[in-house]
C-alpha atoms as a PDB file:
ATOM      1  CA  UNK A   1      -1.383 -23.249 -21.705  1.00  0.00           C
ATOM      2  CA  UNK A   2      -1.272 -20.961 -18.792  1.00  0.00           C
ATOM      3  CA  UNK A   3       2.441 -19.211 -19.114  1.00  0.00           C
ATOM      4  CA  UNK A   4       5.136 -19.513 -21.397  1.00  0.00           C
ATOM      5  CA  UNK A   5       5.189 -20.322 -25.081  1.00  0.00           C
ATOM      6  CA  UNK A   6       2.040 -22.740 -24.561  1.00  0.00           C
ATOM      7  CA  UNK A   7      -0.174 -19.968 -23.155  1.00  0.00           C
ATOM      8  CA  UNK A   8       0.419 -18.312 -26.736  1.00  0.00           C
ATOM      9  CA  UNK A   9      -0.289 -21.455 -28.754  1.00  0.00           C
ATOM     10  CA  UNK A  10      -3.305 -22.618 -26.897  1.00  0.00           C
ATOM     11  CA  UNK A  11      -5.129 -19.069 -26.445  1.00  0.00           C
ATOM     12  CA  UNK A  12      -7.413 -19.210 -29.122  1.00  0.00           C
ATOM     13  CA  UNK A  13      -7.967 -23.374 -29.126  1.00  0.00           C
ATOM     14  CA  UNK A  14      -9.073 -24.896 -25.905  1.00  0.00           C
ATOM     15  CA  UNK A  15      -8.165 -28.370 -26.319  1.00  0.00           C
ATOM     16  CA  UNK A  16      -5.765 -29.181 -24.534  1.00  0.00           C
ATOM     17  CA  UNK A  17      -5.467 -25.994 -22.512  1.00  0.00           C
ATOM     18  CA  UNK A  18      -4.976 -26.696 -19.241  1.00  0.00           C
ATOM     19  CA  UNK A  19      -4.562 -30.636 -19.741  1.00  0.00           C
ATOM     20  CA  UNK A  20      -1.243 -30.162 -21.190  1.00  0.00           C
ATOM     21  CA  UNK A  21       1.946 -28.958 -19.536  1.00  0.00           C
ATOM     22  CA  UNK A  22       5.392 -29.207 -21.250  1.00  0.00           C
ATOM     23  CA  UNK A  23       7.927 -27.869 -22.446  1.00  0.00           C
ATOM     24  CA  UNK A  24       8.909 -26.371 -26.419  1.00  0.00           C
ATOM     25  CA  UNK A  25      12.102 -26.742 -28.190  1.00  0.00           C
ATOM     26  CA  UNK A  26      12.732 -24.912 -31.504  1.00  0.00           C
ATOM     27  CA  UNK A  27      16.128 -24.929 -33.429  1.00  0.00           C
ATOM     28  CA  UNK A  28      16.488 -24.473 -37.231  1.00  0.00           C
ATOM     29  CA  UNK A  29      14.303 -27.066 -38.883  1.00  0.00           C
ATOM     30  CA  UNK A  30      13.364 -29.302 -35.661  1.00  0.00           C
ATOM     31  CA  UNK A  31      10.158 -28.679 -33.313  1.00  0.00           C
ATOM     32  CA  UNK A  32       9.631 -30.572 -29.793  1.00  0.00           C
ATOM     33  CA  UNK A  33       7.097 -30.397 -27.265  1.00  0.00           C
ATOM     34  CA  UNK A  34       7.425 -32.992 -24.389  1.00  0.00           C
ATOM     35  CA  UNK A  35       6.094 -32.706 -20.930  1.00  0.00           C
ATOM     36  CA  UNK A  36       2.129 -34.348 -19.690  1.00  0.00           C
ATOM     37  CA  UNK A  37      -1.398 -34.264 -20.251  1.00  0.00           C
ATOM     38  CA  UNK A  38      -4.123 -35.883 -18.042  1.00  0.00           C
ATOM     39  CA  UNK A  39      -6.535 -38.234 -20.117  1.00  0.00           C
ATOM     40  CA  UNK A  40     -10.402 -37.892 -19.940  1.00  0.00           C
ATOM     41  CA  UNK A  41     -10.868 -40.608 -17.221  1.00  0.00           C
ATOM     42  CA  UNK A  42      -7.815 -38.855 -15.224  1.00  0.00           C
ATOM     43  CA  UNK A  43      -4.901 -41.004 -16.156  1.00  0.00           C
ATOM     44  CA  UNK A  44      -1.313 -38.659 -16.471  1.00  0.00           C
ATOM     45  CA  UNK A  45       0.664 -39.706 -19.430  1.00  0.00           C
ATOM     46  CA  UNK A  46       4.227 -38.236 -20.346  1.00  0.00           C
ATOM     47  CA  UNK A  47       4.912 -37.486 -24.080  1.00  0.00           C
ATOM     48  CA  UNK A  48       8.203 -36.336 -26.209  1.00  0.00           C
ATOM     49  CA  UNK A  49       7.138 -35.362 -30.077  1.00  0.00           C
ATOM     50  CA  UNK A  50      10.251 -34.243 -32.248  1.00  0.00           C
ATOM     51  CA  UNK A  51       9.525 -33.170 -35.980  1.00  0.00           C
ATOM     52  CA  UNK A  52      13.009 -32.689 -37.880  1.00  0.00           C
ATOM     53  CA  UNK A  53      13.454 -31.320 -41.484  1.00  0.00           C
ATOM     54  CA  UNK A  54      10.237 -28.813 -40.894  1.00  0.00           C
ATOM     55  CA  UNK A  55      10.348 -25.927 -42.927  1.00  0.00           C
ATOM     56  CA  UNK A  56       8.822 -23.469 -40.669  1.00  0.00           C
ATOM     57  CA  UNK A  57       8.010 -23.870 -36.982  1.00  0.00           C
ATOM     58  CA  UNK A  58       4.663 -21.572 -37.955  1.00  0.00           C
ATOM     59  CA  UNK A  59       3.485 -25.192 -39.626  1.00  0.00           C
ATOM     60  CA  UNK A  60       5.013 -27.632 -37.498  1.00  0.00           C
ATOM     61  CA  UNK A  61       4.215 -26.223 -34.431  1.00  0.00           C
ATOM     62  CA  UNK A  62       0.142 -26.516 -34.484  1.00  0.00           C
ATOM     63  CA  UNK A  63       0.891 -30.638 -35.969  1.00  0.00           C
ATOM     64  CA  UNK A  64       2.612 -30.629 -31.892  1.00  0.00           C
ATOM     65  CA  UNK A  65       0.273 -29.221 -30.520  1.00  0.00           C
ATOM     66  CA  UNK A  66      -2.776 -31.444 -32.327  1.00  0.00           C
ATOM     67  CA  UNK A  67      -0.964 -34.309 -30.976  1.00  0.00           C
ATOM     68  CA  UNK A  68      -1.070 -33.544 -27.236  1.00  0.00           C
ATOM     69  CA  UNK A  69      -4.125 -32.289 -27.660  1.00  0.00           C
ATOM     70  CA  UNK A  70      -5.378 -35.901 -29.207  1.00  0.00           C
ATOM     71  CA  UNK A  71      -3.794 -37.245 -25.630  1.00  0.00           C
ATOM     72  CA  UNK A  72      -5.654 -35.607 -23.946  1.00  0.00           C
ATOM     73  CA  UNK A  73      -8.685 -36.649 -25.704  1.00  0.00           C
ATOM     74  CA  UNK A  74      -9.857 -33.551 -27.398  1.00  0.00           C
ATOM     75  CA  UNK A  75      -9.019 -32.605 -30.941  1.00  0.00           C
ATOM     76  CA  UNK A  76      -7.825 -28.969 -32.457  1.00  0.00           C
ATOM     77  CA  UNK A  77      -8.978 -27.650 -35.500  1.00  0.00           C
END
């Protein structure tokens, strides 16, 4: 959440921001995110999400970003 597309999505949310670093992929009807997030008690764990068949990256995109978030321990509304 500091540059890039992730500083966008995690501006207004602070879960996650900070904890997670990776990268977005968007193509007609599929989402990614992939990259790591550091746990509560400091652990580093690498992730890859993929949603395919989405009908708007607008909805699938927060679902990503919930998920990392829940990594990292903290939850998004």
């Amino acid at each position: 959440g500091f540059t890039g597309t992730l500083a966008d999505r995690f501006d207004t949310a602070p879960a996650g921001a900070g904890l997670v670093r990776a990268k977005t992929g968007t193509l007609t009807g599929v989402n990614t995110l992939a990259g790591t997030v550091a746990t509560p008690d400091g652990r580093l764990l690498a992730f890859a999400f993929l949603a395919g068949r989405t009908p708007s990256p607008y909805r699938a995109q927060p679902a990503l970003d919930r998920l990392s978030a829940a990594l990292a321990g903290q939850d998004l509304p």
